[in-house]
Protein backbone atom coordinates (compact mmCIF):
# COMPACT_ATOMS: atom_id res chain seq x y z
CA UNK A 1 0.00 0.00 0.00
CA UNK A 2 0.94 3.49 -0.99
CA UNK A 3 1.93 6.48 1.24
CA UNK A 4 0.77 9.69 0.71
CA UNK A 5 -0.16 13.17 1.74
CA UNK A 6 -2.26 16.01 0.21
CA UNK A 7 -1.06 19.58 0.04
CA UNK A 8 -2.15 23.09 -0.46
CA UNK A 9 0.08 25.03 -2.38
CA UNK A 10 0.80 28.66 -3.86
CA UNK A 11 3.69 28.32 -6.64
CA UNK A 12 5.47 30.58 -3.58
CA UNK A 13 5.03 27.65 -1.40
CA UNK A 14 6.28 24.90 -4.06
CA UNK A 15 9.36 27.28 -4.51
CA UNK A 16 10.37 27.19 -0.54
CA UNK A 17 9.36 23.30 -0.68
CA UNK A 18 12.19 23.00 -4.04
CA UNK A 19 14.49 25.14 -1.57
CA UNK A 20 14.05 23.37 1.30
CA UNK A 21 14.44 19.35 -0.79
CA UNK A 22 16.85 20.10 -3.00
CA UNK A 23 20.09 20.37 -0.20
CA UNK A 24 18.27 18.64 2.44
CA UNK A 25 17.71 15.68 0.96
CA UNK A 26 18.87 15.38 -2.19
CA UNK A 27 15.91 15.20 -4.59
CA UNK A 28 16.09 16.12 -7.90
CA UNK A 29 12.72 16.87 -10.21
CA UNK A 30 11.60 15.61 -13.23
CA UNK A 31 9.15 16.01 -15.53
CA UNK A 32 6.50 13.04 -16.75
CA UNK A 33 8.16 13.24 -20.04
CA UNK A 34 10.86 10.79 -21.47
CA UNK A 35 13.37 12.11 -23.64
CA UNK A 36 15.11 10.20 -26.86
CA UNK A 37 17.58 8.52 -24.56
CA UNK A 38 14.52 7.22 -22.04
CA UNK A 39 15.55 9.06 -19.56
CA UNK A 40 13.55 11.77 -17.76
CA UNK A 41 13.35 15.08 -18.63
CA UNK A 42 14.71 17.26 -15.46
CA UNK A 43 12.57 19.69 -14.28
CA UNK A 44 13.46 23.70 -14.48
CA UNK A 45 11.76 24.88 -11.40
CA UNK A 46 9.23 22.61 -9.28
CA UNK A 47 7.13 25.94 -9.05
CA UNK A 48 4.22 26.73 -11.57
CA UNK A 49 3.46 30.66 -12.07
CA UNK A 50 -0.11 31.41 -12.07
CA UNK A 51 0.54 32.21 -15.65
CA UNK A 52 1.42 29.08 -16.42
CA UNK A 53 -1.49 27.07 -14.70
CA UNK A 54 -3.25 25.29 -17.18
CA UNK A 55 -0.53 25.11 -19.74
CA UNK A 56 2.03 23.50 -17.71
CA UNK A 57 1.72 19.58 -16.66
CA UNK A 58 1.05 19.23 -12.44
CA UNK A 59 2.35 16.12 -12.18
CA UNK A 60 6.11 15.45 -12.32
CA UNK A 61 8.44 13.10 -10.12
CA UNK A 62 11.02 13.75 -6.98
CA UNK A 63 13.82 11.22 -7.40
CA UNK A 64 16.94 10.60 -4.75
CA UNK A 65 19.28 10.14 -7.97
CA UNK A 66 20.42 12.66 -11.54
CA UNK A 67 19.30 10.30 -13.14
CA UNK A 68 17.53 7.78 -12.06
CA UNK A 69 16.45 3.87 -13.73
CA UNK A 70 13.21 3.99 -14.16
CA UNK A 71 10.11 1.50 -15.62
CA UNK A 72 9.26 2.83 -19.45
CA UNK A 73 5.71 1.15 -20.43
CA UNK A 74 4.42 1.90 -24.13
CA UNK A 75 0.96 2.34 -24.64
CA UNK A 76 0.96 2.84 -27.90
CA UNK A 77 3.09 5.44 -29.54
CA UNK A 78 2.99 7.19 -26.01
CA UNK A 79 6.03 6.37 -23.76
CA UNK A 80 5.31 6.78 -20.28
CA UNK A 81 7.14 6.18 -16.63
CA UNK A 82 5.44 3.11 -14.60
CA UNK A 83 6.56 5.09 -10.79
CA UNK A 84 5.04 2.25 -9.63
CA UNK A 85 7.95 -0.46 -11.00
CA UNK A 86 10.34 2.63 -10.42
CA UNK A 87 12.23 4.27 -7.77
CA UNK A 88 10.19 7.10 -7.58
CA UNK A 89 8.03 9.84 -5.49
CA UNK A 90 4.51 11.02 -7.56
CA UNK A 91 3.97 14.63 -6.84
CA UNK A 92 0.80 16.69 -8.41
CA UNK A 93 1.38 19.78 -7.69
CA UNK A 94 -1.91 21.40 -6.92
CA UNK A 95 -2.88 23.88 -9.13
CA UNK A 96 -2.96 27.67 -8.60
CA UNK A 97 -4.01 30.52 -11.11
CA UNK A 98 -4.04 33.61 -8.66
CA UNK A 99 -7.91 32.86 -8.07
CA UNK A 100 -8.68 29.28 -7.18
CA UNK A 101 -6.52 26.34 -5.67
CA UNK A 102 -7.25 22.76 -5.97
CA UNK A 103 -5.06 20.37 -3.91
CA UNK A 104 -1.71 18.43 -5.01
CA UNK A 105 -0.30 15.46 -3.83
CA UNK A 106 2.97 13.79 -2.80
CA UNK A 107 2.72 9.70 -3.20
CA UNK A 108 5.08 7.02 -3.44
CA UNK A 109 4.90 2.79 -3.28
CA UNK A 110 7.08 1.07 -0.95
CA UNK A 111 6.85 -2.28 -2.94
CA UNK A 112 7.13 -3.15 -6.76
CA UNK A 113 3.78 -3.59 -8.19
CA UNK A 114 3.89 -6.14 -10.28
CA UNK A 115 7.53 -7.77 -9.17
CA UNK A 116 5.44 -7.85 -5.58
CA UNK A 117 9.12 -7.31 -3.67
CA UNK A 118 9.76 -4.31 -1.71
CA UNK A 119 11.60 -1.62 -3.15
CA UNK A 120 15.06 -0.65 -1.94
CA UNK A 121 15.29 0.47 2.00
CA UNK A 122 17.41 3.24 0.65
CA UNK A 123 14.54 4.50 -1.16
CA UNK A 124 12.04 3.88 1.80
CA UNK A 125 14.22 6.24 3.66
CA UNK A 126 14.60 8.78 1.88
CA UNK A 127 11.23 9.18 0.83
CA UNK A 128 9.84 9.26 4.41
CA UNK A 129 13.13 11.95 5.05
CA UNK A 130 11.66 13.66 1.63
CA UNK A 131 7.79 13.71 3.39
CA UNK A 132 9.01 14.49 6.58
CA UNK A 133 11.00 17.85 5.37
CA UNK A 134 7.74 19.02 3.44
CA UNK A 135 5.18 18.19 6.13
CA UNK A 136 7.21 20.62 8.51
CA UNK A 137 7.87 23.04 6.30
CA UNK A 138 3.81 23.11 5.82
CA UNK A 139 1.09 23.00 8.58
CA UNK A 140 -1.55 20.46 8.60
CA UNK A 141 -5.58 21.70 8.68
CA UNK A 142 -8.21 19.62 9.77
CA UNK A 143 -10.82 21.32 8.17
CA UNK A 144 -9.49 20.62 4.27
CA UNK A 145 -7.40 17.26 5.42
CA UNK A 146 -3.95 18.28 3.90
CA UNK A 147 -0.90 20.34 4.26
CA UNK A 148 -0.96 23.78 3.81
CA UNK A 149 2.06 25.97 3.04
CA UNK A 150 2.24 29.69 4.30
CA UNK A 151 1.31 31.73 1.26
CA UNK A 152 -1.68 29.69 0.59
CA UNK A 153 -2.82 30.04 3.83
CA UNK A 154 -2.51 34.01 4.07
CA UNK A 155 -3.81 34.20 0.85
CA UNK A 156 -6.74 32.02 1.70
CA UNK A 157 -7.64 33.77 5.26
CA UNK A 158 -7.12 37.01 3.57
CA UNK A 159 -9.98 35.53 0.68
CA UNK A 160 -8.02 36.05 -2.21
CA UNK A 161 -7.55 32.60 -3.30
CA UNK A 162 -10.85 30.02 -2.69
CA UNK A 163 -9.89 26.16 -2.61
CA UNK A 164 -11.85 24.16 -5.17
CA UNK A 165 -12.61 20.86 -4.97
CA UNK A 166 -10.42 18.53 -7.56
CA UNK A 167 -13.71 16.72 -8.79
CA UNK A 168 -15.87 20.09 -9.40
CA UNK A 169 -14.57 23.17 -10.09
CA UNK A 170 -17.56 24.91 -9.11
CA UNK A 171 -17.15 23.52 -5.36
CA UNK A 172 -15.39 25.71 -2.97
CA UNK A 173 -14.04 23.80 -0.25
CA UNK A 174 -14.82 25.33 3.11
CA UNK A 175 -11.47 26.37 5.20
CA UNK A 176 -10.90 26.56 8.54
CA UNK A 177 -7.29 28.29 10.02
């Protein structure tokens, strides 16, 4: 079984988290997209400007390597990374336009899917180091079950930014500080 956490983010708040994981622990970001070589393509900044919501993929991967051996699955002429046969932490970042948030995530799988062994303990740590580092650098709220970095949250108390709910857009999510 997986582990995971939701988060609340501001592309501020995804900047301090890239900050705060990139010395700390290592991780380096990557992109959902394989490049000629099937390798992943590394990731620029782990922060998406509200200008860029919408036009710019949420989901990407942390790794603990530069270049790590991943899982490449075909379906069809689409190449893809299977995280779940590969060393690898699933992030969505949530998604922020300046006006409405919905929630990201940060998920990874202890054991090999299909191979049904568990994946390396050097992985298992430092993915639990990885989630440990981001849940304190966020605080937790009850009231939207997930972790919410500091921007958001001013932003949100201050009602400049309304939470949406990930399955309707139209549904703002009731917050509680």
């Amino acid at each position: 079984m997986g582990k995971q956490f939701s988060l609340i983010a501001t592309d501020v708040d995804l900047g301090a988290i890239e900050r705060l994981l990139r010395p700390s622990v290592e991780a380096y970001f990557f992109s959902t997209e394989v490049d000629d070589s099937q390798h992943l393509k590394r990731l620029d900044d782990f922060a998406i400007p509200p200008s860029q919501a919408g036009k710019t993929s949420v989901f990407c991967y942390l790794a603990r390597e530069q270049y790590p051996a991943v899982v490449i699955k075909s379906l069809g002429s689409k190449v893809t990374v299977d995280y779940r046969e590969s060393e690898l932490v699933e992030v969505w970042r949530p998604f922020f336009d300046g006006k409405i948030i919905k929630r990201g995530r940060f998920f990874y799988e202890p054991q090999f899917f299909h191979a049904k062994g568990q994946k390396s303990p050097e992985f298992c740590k430092w993915a639990e180091k990885l989630f440990e580092r981001v849940k304190r650098l966020l605080r937790y709220n009850r009231s939207v079950d997930a972790y919410v970095g500091r921007d958001a949250a001013e932003a949100i108390d201050a009602g400049r930014i309304a939470i949406v709910s990930a399955l309707n857009s139209d549904s703002i999510v009731r917050y509680e500080p």
